[in-house]
C-alpha atoms as a PDB file:
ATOM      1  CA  UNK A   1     -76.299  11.256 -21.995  1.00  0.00           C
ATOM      2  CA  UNK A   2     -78.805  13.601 -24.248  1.00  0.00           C
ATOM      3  CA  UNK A   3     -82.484  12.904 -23.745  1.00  0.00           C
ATOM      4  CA  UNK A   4     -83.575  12.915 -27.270  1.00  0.00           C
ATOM      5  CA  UNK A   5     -88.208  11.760 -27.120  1.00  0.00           C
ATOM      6  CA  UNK A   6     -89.960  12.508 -29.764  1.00  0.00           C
ATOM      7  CA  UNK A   7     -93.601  13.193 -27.856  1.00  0.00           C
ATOM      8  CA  UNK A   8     -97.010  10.940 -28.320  1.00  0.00           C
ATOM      9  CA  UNK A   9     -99.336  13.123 -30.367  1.00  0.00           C
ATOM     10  CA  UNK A  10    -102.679  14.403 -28.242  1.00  0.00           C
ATOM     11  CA  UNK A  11    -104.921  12.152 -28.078  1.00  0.00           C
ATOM     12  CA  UNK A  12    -107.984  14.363 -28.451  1.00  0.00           C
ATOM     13  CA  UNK A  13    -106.803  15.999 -31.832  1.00  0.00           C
ATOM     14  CA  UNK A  14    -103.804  13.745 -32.934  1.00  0.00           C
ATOM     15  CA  UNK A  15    -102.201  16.748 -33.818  1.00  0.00           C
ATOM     16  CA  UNK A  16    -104.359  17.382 -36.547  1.00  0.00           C
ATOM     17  CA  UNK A  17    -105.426  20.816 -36.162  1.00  0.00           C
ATOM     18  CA  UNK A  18    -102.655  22.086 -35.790  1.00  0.00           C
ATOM     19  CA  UNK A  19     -99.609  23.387 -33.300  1.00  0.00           C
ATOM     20  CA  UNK A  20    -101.308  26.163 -31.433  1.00  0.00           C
ATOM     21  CA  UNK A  21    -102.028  23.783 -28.246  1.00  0.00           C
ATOM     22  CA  UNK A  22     -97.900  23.452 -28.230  1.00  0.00           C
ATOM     23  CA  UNK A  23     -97.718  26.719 -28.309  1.00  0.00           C
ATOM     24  CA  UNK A  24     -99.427  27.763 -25.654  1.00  0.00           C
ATOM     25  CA  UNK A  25     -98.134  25.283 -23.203  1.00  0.00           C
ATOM     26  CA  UNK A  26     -94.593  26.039 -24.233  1.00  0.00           C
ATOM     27  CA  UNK A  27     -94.990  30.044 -23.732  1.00  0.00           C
ATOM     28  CA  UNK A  28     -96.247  29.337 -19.983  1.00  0.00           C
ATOM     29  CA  UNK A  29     -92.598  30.243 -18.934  1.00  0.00           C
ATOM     30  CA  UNK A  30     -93.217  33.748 -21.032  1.00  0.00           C
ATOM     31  CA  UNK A  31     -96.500  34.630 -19.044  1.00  0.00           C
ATOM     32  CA  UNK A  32     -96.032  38.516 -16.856  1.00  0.00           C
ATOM     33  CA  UNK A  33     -92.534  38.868 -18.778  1.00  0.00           C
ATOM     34  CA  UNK A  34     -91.833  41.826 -20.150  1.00  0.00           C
ATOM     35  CA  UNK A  35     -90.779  41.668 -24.486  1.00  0.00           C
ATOM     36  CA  UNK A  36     -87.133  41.229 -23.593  1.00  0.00           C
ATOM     37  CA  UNK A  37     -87.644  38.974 -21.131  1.00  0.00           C
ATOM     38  CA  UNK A  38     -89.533  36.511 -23.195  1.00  0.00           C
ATOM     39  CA  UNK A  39     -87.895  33.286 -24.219  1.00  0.00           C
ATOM     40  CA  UNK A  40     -88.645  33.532 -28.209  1.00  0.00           C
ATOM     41  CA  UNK A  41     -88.791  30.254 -30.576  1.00  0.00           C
ATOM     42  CA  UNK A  42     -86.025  30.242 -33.119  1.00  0.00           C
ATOM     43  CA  UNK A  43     -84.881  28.000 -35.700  1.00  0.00           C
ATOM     44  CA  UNK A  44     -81.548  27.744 -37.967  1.00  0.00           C
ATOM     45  CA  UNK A  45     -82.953  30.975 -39.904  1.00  0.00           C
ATOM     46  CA  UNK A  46     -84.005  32.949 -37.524  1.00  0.00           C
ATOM     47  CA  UNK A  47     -83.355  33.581 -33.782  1.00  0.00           C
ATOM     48  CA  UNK A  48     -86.416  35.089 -33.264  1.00  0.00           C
ATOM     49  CA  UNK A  49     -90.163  34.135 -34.215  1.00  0.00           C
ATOM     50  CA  UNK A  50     -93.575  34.157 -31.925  1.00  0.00           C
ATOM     51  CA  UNK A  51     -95.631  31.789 -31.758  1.00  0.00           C
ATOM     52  CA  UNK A  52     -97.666  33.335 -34.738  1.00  0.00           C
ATOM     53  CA  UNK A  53     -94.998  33.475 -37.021  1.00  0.00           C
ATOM     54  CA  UNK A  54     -94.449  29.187 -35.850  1.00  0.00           C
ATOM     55  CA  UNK A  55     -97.972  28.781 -36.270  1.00  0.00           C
ATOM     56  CA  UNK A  56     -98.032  29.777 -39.544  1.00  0.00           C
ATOM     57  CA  UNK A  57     -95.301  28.665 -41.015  1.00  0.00           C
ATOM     58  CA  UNK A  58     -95.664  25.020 -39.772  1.00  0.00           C
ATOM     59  CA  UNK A  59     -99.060  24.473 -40.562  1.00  0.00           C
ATOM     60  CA  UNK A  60     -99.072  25.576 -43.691  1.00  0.00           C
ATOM     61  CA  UNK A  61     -97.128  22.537 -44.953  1.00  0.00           C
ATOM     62  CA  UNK A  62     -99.619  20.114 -45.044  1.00  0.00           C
ATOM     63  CA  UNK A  63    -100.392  18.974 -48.624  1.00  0.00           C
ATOM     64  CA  UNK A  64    -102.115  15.848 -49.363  1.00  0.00           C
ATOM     65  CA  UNK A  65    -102.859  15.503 -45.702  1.00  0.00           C
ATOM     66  CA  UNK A  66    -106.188  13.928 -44.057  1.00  0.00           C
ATOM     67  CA  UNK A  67    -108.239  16.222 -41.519  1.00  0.00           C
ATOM     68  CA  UNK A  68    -107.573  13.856 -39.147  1.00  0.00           C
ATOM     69  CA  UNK A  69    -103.717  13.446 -40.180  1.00  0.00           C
ATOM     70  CA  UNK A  70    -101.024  14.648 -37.535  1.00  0.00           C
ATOM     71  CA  UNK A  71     -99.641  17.883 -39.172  1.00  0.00           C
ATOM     72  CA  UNK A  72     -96.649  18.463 -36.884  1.00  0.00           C
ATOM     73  CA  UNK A  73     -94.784  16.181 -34.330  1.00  0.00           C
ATOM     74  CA  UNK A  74     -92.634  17.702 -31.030  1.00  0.00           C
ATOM     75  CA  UNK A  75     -89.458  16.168 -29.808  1.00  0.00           C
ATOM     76  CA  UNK A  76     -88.049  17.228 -26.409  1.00  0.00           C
ATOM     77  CA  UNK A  77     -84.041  17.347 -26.362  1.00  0.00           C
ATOM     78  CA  UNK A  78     -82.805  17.565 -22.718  1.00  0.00           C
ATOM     79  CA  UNK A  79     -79.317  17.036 -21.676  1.00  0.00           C
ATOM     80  CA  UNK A  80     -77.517  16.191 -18.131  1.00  0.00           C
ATOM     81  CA  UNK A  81     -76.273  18.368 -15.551  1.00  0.00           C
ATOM     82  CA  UNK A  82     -72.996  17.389 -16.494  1.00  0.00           C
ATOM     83  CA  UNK A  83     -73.581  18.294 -20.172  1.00  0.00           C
ATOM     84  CA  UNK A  84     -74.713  21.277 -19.268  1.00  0.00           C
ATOM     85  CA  UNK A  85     -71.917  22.071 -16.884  1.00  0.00           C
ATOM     86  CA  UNK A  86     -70.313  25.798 -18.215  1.00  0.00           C
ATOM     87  CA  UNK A  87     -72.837  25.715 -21.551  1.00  0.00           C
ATOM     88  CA  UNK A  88     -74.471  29.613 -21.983  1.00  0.00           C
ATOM     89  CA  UNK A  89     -78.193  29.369 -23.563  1.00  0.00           C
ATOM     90  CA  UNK A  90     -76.524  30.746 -26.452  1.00  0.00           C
ATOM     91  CA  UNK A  91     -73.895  28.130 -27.324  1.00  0.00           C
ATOM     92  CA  UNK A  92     -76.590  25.659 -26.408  1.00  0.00           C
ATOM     93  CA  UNK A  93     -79.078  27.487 -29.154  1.00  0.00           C
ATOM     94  CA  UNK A  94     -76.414  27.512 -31.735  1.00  0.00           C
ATOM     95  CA  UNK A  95     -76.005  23.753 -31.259  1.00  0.00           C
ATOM     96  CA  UNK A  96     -79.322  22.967 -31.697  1.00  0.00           C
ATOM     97  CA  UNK A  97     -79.773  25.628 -34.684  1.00  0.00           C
ATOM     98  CA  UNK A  98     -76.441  24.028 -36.449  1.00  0.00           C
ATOM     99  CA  UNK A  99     -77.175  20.634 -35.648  1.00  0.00           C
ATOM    100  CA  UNK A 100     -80.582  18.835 -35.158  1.00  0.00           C
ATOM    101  CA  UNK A 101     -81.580  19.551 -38.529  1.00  0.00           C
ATOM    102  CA  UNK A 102     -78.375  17.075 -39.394  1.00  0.00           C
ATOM    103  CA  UNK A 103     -79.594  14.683 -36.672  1.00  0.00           C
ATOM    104  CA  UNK A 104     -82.972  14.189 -37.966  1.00  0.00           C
ATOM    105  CA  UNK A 105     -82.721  14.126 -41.347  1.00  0.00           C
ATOM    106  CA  UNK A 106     -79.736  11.268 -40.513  1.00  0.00           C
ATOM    107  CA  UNK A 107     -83.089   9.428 -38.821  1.00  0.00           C
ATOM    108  CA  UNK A 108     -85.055   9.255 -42.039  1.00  0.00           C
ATOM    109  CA  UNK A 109     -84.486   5.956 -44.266  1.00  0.00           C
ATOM    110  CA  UNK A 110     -85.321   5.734 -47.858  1.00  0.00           C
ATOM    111  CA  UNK A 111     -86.264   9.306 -48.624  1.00  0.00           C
ATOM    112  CA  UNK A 112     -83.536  11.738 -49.775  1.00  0.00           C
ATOM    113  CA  UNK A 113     -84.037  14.649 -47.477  1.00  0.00           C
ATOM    114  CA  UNK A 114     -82.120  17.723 -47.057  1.00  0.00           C
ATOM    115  CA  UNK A 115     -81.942  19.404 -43.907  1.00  0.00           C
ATOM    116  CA  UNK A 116     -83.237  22.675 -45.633  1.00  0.00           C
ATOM    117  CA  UNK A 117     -86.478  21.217 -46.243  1.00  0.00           C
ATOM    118  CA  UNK A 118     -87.416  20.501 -42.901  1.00  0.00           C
ATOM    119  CA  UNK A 119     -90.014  23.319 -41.446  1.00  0.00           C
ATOM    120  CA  UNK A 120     -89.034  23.536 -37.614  1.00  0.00           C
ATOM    121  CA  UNK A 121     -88.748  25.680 -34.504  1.00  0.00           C
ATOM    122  CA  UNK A 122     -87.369  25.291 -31.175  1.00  0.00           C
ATOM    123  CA  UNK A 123     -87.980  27.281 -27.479  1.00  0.00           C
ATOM    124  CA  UNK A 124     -85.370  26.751 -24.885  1.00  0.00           C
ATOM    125  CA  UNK A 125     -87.280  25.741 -21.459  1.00  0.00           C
ATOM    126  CA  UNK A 126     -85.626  26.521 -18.559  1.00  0.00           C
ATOM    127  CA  UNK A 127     -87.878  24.372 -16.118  1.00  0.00           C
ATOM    128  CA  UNK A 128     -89.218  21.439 -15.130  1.00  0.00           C
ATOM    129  CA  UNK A 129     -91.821  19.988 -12.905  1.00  0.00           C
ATOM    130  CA  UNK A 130     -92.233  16.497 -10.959  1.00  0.00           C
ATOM    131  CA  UNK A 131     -95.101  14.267 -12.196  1.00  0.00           C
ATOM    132  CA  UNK A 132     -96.452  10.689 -10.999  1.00  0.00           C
ATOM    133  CA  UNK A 133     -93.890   8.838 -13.182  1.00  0.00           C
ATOM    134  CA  UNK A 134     -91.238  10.317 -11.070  1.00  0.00           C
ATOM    135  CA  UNK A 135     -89.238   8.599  -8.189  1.00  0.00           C
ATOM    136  CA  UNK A 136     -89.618  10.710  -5.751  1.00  0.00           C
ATOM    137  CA  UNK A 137     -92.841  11.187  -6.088  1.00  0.00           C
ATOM    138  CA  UNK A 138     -93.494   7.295  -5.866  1.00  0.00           C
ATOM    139  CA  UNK A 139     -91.858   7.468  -2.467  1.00  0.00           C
ATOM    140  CA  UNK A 140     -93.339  10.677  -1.176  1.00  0.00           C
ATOM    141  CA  UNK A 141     -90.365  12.520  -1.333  1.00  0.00           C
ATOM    142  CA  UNK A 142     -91.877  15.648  -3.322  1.00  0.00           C
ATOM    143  CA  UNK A 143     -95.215  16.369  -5.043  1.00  0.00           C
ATOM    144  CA  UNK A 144     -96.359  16.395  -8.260  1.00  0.00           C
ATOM    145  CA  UNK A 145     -96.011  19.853  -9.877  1.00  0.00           C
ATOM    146  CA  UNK A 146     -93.134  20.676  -7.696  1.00  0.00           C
ATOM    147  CA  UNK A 147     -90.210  22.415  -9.751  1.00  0.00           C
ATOM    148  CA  UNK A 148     -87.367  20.099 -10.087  1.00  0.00           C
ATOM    149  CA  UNK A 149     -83.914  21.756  -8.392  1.00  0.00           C
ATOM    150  CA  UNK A 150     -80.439  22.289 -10.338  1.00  0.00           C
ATOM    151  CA  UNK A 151     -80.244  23.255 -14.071  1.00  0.00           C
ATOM    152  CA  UNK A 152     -83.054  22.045 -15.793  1.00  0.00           C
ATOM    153  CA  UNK A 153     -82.209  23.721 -19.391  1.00  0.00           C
ATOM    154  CA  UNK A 154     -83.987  21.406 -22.309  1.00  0.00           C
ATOM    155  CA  UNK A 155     -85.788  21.774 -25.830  1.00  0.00           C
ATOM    156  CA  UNK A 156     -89.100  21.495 -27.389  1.00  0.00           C
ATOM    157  CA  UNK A 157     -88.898  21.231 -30.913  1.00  0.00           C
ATOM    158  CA  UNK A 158     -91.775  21.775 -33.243  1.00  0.00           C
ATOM    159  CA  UNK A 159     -91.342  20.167 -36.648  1.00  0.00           C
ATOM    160  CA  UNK A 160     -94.184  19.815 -39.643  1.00  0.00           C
ATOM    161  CA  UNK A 161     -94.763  16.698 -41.036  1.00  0.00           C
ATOM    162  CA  UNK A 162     -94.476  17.339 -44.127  1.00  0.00           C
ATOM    163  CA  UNK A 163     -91.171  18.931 -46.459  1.00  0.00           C
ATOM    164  CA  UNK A 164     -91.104  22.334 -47.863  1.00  0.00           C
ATOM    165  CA  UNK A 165     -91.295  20.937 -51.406  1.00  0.00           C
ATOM    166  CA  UNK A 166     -94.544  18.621 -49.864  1.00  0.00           C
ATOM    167  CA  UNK A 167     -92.718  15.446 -51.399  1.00  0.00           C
ATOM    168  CA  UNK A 168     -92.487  13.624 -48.182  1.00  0.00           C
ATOM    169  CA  UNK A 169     -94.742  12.754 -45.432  1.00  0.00           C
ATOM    170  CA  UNK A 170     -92.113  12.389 -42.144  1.00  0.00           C
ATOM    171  CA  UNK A 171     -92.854  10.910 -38.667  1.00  0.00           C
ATOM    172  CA  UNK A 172     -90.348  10.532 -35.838  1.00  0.00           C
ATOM    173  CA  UNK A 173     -93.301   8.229 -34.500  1.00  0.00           C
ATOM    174  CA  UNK A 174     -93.314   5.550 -37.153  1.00  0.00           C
ATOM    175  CA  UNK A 175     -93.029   1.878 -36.333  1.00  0.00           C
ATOM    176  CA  UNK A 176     -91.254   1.690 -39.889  1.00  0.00           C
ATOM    177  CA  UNK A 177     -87.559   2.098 -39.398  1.00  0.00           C
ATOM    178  CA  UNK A 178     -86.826   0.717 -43.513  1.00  0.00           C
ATOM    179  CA  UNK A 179     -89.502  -0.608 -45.139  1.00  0.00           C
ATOM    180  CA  UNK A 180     -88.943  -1.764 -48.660  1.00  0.00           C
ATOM    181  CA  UNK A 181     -92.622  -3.153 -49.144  1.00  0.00           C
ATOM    182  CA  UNK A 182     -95.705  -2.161 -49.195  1.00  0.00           C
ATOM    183  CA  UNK A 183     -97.300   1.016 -48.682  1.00  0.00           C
ATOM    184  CA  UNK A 184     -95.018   2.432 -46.600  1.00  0.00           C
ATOM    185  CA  UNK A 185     -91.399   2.984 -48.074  1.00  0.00           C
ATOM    186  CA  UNK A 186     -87.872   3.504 -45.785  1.00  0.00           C
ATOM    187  CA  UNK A 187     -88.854   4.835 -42.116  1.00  0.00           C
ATOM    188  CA  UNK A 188     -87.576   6.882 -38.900  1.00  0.00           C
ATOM    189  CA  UNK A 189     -85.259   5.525 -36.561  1.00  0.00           C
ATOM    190  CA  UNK A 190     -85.635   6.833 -33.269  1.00  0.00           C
ATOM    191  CA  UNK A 191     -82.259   5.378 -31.434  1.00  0.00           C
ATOM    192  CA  UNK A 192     -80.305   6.902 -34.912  1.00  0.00           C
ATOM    193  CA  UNK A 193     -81.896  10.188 -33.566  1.00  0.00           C
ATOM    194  CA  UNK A 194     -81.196   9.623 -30.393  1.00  0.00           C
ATOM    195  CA  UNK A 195     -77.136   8.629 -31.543  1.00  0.00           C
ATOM    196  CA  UNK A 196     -76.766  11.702 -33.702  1.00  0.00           C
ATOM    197  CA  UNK A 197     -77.707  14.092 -31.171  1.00  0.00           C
ATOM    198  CA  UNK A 198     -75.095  12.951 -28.739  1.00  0.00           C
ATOM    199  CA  UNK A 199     -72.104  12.346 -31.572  1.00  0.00           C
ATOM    200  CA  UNK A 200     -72.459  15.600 -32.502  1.00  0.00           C
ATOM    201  CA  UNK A 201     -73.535  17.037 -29.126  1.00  0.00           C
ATOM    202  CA  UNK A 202     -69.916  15.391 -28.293  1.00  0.00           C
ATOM    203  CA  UNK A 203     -68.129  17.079 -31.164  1.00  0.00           C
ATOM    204  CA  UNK A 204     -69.596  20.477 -31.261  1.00  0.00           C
ATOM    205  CA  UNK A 205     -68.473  20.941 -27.454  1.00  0.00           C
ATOM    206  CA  UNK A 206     -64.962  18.627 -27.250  1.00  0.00           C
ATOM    207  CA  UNK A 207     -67.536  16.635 -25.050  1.00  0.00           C
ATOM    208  CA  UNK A 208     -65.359  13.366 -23.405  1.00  0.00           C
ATOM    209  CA  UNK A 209     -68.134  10.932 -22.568  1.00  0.00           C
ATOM    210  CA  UNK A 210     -67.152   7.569 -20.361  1.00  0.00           C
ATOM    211  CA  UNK A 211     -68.743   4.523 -21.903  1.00  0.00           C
ATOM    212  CA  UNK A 212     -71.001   4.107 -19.214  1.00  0.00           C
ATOM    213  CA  UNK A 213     -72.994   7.496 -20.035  1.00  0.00           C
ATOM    214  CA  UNK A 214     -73.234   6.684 -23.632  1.00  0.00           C
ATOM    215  CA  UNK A 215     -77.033   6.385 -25.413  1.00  0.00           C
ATOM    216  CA  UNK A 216     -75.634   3.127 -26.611  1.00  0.00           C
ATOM    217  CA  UNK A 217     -74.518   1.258 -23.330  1.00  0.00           C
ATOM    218  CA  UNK A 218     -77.739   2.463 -22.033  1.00  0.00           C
ATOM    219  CA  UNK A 219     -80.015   0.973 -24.324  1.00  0.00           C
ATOM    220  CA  UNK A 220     -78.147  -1.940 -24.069  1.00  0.00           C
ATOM    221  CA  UNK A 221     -78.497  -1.959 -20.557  1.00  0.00           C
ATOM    222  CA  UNK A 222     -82.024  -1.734 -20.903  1.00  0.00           C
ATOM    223  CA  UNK A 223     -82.300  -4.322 -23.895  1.00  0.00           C
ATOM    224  CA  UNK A 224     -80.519  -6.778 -20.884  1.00  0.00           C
ATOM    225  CA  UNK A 225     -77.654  -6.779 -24.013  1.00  0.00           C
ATOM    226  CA  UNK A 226     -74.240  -7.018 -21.312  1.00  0.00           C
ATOM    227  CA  UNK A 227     -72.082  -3.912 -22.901  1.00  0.00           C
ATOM    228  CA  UNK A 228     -68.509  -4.995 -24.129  1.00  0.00           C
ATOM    229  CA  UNK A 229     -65.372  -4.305 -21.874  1.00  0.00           C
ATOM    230  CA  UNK A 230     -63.960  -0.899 -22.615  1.00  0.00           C
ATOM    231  CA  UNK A 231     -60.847  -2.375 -23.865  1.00  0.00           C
ATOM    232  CA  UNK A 232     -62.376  -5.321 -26.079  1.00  0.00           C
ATOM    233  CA  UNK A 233     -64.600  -2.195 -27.661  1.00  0.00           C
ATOM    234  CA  UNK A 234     -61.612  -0.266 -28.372  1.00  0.00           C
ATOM    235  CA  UNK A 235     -59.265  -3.624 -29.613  1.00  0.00           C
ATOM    236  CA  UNK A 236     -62.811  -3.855 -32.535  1.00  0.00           C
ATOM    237  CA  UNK A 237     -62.660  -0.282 -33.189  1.00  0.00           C
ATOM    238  CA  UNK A 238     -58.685  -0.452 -34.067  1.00  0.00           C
ATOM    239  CA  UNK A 239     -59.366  -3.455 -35.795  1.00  0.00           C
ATOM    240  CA  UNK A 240     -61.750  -2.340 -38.049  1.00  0.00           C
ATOM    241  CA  UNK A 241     -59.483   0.441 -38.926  1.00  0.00           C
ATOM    242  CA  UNK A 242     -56.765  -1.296 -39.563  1.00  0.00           C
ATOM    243  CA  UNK A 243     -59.074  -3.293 -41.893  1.00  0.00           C
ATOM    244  CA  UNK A 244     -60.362  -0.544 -43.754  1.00  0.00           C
ATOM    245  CA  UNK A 245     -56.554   0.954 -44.324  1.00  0.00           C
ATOM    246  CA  UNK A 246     -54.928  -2.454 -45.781  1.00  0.00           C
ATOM    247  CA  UNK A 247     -58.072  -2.160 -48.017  1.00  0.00           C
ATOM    248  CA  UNK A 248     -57.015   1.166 -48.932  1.00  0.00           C
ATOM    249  CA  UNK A 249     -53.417   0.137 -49.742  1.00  0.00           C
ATOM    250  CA  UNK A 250     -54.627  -2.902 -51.800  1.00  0.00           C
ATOM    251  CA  UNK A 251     -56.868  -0.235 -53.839  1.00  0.00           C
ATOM    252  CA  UNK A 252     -54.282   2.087 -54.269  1.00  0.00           C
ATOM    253  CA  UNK A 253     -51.575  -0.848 -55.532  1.00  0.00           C
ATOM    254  CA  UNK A 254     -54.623  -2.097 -58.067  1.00  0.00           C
ATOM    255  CA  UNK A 255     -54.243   1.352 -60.155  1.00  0.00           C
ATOM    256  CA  UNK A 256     -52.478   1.229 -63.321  1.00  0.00           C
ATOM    257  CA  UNK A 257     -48.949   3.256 -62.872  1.00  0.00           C
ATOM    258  CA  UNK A 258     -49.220   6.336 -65.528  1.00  0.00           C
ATOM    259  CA  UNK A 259     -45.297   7.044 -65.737  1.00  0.00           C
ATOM    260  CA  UNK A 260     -43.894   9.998 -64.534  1.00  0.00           C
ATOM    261  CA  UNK A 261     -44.578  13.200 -66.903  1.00  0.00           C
ATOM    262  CA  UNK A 262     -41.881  15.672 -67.795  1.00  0.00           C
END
């Protein structure tokens, strides 16, 4: 299943000054490459930008913001070996430009926000490197800082915090998921993030995904919630349906019948 993490902010700055830290680590994997080798950021306007022309634009957007306020927020989207299976870096950057813009904005509760005003940019890592969380470091089988074998093809996504328009404050890192009182109004959920990315991952690439290596019987798994039976799932789903279609019958019957008009 997609890896979708939207990352803790640094804890020296809180992200506050600014997205020229994320920058720099993310253009490690550019460092002795030649202009046409470089790996450039890009978003659903552009397929080219440095990290100037990121800097820039995302920090700018920061209206009614503290000092010490986070200005931008990064989330990582990684996928598995078998989702990457046959996938160029091109059809995986026009995925990503056509839809995590959807994805997100289908996170954010109780504030109308259109895709277009979203201020983002992704860069298309091609590596990865073992740390102390890792298993295999646990059990000595590798060190930390080793680079991790196979295809290890994900995203970092740089997005401001705030809209274009500067109406609306968003944060993939919000305990809020729909907050009707208080100070705090609607929310981000991170598992609806986490969903949309792998529907549409599914859709944009005729994807066929077994329930086992679905976000959802994962994170039920991990919940200790015992996923349904295949076939009870699918008996709910055609249920359902068949639900919603008498309903559309009934509707349909309710109407008043105009005559027929010569």
């Amino acid at each position: 299943m997609p890896y979708v993490k939207p990352l803790a902010v640094n804890t020296k700055t809180n992200n506050a000054s600014g997205c020229r830290m994320s920058i720099n680590y993310l253009e490690k994997e550019n460092k002795d490459k030649s202009i046409l080798e470089k790996e450039p950021f890009f978003n659903d306007s552009t397929s080219f930008a440095t990290g100037k022309q990121v800097e820039l634009d995302i920090d700018r957007h920061k209206k009614g913001l503290k000092n010490t306020d986070s200005k931008y927020y990064e989330v990582v989207v990684s996928f598995s070996k078998e989702e990457l299976k046959g996938k160029s870096d091109k059809e995986l950057k026009e995925y990503i430009k056509k839809e995590f813009p959807k994805a997100y904005t289908g996170a954010i509760n109780g504030k109308e926000v259109d895709e277009k005003q979203l201020t983002w940019y992704a860069k298309l890592e091609q590596q990865r490197k073992y740390d102390g969380r890792d298993k295999e470091v646990k059990e000595g089988k590798t060190k930390s800082g080793q680079l991790k074998d196979g295809d290890q093809r994900h995203f970092h996504v740089l997005i401001a915090r705030k809209t274009k328009d500067e109406k609306h404050k968003i944060s993939p890192l919000s305990n809020h998921k729909d907050t009707q009182k208080g100070a705090v109004k609607g929310g981000f959920e991170r598992v609806k993030l986490a969903e949309n990315i792998e529907k549409s991952f599914d859709k944009h690439f005729k994807h066929e995904r077994s329930q086992e290596q679905s976000f959802k019987y994962r994170n039920d798994i991990k919940k200790g919630i015992k996923p349904e039976e295949p076939q009870i799932q699918q008996k709910q789903e055609q249920k359902i349906a068949k639900k919603q279609e008498v309903k559309a019958v009934k509707i349909e019957e309710k109407r008043p019948f105009r005559g027929l008009s010569f």
